[in-house]
N, C-alpha and C. Protein backbone atom coordinates (compact mmCIF):
# COMPACT_ATOMS: atom_id res chain seq x y z
N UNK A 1 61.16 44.83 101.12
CA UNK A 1 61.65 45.30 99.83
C UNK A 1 62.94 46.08 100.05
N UNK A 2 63.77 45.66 99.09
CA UNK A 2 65.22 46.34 99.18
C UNK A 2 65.28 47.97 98.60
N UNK A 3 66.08 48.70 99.47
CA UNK A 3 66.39 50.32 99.18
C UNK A 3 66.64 50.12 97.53
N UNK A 4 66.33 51.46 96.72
CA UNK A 4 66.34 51.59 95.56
C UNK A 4 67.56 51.67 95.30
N UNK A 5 68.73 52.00 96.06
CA UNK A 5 70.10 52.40 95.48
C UNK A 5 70.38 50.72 95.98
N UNK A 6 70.15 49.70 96.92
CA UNK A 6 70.45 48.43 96.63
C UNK A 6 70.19 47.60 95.61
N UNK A 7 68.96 47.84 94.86
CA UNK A 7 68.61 47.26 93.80
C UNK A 7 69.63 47.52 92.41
N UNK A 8 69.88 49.15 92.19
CA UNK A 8 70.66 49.66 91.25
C UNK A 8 71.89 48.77 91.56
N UNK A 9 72.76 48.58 92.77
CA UNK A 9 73.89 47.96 92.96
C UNK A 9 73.90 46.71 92.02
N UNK A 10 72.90 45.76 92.83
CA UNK A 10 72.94 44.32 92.49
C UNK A 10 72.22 44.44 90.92
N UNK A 11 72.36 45.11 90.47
CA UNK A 11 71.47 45.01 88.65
C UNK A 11 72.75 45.58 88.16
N UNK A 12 73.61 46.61 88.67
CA UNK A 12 74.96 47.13 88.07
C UNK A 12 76.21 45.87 88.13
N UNK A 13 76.09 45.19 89.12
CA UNK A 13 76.92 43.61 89.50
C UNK A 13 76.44 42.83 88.32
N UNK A 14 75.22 42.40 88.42
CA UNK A 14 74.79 41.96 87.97
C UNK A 14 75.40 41.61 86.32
N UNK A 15 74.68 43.35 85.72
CA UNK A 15 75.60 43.16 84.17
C UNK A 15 76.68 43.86 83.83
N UNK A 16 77.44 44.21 85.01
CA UNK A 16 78.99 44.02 84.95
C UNK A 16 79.50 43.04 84.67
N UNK A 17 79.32 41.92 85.45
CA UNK A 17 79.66 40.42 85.59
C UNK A 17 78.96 39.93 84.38
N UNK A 18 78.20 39.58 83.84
CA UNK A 18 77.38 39.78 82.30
C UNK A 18 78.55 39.95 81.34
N UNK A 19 78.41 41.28 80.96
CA UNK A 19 79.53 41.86 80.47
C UNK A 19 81.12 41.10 80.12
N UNK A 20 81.57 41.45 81.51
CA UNK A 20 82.87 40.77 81.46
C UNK A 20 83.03 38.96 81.10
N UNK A 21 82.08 38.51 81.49
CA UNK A 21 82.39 37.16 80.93
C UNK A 21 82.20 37.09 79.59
N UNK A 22 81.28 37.64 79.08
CA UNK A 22 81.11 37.88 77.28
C UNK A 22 82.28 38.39 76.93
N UNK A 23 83.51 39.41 77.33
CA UNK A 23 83.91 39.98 76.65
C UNK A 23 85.67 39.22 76.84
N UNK A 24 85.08 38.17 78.44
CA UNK A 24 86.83 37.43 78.32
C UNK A 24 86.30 36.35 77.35
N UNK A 25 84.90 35.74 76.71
CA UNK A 25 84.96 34.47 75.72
C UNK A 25 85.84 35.01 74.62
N UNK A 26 85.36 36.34 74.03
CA UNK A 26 85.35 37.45 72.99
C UNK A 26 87.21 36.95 72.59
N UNK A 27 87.78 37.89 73.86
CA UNK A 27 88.87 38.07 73.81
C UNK A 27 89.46 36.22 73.68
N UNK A 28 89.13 35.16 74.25
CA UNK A 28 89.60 34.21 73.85
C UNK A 28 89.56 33.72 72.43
N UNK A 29 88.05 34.09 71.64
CA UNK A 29 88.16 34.07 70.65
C UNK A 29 88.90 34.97 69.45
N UNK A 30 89.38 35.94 69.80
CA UNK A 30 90.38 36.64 69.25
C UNK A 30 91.43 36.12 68.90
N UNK A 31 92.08 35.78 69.79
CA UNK A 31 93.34 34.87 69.87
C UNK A 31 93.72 34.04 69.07
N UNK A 32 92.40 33.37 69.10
CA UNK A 32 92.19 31.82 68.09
C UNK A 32 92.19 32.56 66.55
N UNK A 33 91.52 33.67 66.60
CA UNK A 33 91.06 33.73 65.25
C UNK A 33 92.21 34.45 64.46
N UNK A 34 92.52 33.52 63.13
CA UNK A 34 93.67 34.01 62.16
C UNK A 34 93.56 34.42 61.15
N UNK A 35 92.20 34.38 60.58
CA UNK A 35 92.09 34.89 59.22
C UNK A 35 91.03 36.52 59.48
N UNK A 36 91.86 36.96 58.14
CA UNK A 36 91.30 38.64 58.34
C UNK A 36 89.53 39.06 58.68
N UNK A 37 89.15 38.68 58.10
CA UNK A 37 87.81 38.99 58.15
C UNK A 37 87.07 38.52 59.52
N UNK A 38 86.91 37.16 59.66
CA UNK A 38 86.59 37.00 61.28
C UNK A 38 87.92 37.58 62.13
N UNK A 39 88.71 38.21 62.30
CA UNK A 39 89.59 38.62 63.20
C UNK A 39 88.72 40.39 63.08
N UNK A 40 88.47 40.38 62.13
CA UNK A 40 87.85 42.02 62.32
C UNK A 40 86.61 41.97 62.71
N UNK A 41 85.98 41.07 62.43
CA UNK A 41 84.51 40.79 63.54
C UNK A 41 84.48 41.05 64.45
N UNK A 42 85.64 39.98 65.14
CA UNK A 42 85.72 39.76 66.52
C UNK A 42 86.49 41.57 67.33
N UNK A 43 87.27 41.83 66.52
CA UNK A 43 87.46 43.17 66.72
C UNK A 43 86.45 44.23 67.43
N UNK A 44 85.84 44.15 66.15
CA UNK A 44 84.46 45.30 66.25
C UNK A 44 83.44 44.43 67.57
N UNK A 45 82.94 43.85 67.85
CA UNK A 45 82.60 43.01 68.61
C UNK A 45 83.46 43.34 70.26
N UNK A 46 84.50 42.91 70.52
CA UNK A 46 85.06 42.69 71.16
C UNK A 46 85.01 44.50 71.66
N UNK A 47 85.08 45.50 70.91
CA UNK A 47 85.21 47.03 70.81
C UNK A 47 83.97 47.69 71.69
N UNK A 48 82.94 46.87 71.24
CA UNK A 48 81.62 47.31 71.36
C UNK A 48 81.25 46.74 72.83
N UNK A 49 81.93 45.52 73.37
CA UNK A 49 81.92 44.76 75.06
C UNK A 49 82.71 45.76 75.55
N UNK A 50 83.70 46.29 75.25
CA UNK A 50 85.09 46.99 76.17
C UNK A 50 83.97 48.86 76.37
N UNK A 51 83.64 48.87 75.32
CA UNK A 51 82.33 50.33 75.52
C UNK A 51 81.21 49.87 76.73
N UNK A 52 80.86 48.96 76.86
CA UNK A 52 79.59 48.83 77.70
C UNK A 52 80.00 47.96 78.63
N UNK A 53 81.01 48.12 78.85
CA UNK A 53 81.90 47.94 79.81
C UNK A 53 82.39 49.23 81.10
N UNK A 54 82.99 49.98 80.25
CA UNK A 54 83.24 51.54 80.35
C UNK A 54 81.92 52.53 80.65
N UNK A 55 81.18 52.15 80.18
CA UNK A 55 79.80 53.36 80.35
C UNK A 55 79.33 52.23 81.63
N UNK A 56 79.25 50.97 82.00
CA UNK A 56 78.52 50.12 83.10
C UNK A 56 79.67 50.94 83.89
N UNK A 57 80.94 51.04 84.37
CA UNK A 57 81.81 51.12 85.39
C UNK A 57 81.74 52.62 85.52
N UNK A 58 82.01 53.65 84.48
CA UNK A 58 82.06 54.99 85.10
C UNK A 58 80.65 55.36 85.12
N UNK A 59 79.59 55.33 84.66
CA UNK A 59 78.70 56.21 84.87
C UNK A 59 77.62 55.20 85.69
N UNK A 60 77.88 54.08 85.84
CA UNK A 60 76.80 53.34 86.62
C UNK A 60 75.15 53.11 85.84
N UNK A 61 75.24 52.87 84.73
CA UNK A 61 74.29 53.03 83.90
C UNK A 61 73.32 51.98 84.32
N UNK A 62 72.11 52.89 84.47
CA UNK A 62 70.26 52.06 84.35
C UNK A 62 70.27 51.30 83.43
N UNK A 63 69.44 50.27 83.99
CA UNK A 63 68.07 49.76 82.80
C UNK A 63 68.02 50.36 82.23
N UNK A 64 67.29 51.67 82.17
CA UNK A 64 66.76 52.72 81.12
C UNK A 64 67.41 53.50 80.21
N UNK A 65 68.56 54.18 81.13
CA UNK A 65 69.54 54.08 80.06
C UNK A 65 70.09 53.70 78.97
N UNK A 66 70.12 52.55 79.16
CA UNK A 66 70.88 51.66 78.60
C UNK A 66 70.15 50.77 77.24
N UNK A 67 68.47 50.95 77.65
CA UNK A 67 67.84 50.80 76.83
C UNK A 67 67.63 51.98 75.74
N UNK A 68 67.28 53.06 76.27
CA UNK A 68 67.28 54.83 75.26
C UNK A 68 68.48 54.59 74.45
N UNK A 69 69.84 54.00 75.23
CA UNK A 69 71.11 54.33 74.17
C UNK A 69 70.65 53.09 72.94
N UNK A 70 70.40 51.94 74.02
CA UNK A 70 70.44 50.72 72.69
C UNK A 70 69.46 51.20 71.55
N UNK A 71 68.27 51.84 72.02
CA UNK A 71 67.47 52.64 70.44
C UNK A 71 68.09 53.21 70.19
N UNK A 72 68.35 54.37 70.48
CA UNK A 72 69.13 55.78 69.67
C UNK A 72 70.33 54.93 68.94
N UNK A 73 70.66 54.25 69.32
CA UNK A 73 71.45 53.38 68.21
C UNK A 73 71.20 52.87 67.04
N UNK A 74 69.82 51.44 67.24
CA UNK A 74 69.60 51.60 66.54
C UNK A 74 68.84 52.32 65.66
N UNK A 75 68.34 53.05 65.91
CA UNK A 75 67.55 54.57 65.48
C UNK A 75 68.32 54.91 64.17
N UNK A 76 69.48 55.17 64.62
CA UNK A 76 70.81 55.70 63.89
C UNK A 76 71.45 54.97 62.81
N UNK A 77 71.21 54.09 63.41
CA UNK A 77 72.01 52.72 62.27
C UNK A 77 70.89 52.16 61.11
N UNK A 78 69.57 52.13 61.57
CA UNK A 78 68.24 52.14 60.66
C UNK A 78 68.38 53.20 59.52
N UNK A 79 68.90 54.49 60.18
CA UNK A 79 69.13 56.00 58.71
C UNK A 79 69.69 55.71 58.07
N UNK A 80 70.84 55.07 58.78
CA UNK A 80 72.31 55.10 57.67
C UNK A 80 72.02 53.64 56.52
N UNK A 81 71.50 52.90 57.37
CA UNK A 81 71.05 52.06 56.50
C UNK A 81 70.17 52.03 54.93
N UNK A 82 69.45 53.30 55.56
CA UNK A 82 68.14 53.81 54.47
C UNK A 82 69.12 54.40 53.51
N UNK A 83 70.10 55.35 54.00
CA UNK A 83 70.67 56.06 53.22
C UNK A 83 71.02 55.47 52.42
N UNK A 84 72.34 54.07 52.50
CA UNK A 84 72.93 53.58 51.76
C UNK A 84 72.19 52.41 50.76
N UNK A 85 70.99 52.63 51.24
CA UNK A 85 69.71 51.79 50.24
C UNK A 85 69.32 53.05 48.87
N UNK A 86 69.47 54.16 49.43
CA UNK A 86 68.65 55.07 48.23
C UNK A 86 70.12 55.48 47.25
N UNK A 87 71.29 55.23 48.10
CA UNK A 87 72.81 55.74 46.88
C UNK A 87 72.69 54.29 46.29
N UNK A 88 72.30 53.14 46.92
CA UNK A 88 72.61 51.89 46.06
C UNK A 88 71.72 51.58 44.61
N UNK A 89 70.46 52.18 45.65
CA UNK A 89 69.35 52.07 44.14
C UNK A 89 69.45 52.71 42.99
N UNK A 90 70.52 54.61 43.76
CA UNK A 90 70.72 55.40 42.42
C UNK A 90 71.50 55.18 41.68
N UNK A 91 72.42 54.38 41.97
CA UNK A 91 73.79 54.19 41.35
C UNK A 91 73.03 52.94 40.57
N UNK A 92 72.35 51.72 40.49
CA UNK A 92 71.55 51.08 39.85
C UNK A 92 70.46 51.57 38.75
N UNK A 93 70.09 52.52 39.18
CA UNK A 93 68.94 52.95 37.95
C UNK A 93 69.38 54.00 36.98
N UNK A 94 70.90 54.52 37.68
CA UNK A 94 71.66 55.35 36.46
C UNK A 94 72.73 54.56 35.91
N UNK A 95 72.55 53.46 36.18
CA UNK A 95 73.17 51.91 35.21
C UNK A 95 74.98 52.24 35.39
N UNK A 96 75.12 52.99 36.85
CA UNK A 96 76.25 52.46 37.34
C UNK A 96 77.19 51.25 37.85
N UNK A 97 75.88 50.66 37.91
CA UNK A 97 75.90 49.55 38.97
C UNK A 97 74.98 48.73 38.09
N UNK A 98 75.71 47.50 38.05
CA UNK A 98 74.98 45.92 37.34
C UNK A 98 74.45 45.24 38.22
N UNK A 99 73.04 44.62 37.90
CA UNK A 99 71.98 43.99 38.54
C UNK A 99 72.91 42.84 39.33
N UNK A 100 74.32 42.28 39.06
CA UNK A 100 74.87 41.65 39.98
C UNK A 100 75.44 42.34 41.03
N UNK A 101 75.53 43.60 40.59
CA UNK A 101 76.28 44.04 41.93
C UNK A 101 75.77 44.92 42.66
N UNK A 102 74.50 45.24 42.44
CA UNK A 102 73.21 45.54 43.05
C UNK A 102 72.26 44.76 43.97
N UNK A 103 72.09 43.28 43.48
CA UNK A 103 71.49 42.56 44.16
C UNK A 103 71.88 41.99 45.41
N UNK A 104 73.30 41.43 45.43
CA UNK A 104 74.08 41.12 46.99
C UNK A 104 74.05 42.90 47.77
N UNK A 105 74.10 43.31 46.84
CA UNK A 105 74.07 44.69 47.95
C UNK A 105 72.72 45.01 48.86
N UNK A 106 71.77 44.87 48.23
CA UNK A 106 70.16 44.89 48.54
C UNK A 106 70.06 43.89 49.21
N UNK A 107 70.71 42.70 49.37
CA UNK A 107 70.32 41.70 50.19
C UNK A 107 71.20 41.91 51.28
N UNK A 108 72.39 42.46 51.46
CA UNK A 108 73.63 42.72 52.80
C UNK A 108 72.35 43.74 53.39
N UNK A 109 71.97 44.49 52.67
CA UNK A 109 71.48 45.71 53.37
C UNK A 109 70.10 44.73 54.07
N UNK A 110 69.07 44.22 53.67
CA UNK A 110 68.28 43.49 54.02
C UNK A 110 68.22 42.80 55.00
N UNK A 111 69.80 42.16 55.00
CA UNK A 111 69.93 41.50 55.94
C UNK A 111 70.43 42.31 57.68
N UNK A 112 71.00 42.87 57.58
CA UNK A 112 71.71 44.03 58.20
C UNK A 112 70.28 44.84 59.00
N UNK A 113 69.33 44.98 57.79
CA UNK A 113 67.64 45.49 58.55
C UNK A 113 67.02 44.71 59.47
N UNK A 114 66.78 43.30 58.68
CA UNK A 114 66.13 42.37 59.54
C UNK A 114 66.88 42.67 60.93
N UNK A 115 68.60 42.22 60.93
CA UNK A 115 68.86 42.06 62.15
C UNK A 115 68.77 43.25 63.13
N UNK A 116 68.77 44.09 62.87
CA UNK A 116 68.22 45.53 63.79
C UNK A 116 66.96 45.65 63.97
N UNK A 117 65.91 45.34 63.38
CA UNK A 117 64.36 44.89 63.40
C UNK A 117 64.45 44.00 64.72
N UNK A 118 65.33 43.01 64.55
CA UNK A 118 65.03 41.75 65.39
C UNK A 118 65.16 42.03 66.88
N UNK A 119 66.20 43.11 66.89
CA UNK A 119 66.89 43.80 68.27
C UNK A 119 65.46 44.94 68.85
N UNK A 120 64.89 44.99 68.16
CA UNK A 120 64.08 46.15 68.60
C UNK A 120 62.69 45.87 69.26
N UNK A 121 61.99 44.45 68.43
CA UNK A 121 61.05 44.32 69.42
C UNK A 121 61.37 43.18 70.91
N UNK A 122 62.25 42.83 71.20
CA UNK A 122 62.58 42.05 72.29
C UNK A 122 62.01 42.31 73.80
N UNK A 123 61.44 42.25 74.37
CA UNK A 123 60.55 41.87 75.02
C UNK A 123 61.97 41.58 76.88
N UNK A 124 61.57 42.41 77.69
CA UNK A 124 62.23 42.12 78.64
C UNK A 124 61.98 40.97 79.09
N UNK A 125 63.27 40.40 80.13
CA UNK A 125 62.73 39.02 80.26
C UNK A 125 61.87 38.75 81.49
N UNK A 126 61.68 39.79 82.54
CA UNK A 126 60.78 39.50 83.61
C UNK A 126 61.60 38.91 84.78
N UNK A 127 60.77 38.29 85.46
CA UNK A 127 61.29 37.36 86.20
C UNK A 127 61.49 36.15 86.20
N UNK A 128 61.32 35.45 84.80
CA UNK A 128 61.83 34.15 84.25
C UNK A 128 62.81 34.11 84.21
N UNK A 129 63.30 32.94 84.99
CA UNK A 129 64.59 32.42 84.70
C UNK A 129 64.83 31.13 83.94
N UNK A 130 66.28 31.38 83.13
CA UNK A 130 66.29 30.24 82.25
C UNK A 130 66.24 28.91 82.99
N UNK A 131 65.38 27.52 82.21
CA UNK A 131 66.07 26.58 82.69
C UNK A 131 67.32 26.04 83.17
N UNK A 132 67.48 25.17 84.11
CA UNK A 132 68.98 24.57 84.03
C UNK A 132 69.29 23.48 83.15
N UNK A 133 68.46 23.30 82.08
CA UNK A 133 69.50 22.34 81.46
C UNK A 133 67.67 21.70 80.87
N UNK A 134 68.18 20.85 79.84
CA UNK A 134 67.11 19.57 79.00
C UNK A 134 66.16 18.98 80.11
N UNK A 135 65.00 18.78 79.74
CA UNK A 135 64.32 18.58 80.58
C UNK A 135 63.73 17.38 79.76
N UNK A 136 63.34 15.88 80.21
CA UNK A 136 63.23 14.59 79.84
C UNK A 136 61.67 14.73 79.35
């Protein structure tokens, strides 16, 4: 069995190299992209690889780490979410806001939940490795 500070190495290589290839597709897709809205995707996106990028290289960040931050994130982003569910509903039931422009809002927000829901119960992957390819 390999020393514990060898293991940390090759798991820090590991999703360094991870990392950086996600974040040179990112940046290729930047390039390409010309219209405003997917160019600010890819932005924020591209923002969020160049951060966990930076925290993998200077601080040498764990597994564990790295998992505590990914909750406390979304932890954080679940509130703000709630929040902007209870100003959307008030601004709706004090008939600020029309059932059209209430409803895409309740559903962005919905959707926006699910996908942080989806991030949260994920399941490490073990020691499975992906296939190489279609199998007949």
């Amino acid at each position: 069995m390999r020393a514990d500070s060898s293991l940390l190495n090759e798991e820090r290589l590991a999703r360094t190299t991870a990392v950086e290839a996600g974040l040179k597709l990112l940046r290729r897709h930047a390039v390409e992209t010309t219209t405003p809205e997917p160019s600010a995707a890819i932005g924020e996106v591209v923002a969020e690889y160049e951060q966990r990028l930076v925290e993998l290289t200077a601080e040498g960040e764990t597994r564990l780490s790295a998992q505590r931050r990914r909750a406390a994130g979304r932890s954080f982003r679940l509130e703000a979410l709630q929040a902007e569910r209870v100003v959307v509903d008030d601004l709706w039931i004090r008939d600020a806001i029309t059932d059209e422009t209430h409803r895409p809002l309740q559903q962005l927000l919905d959707q926006e939940e699910a996908m942080l829901n989806g991030q949260g119960g994920r399941p490490e992957s073990g020691d499975a490795k992906p296939s190489s390819g279609p199998t007949a």
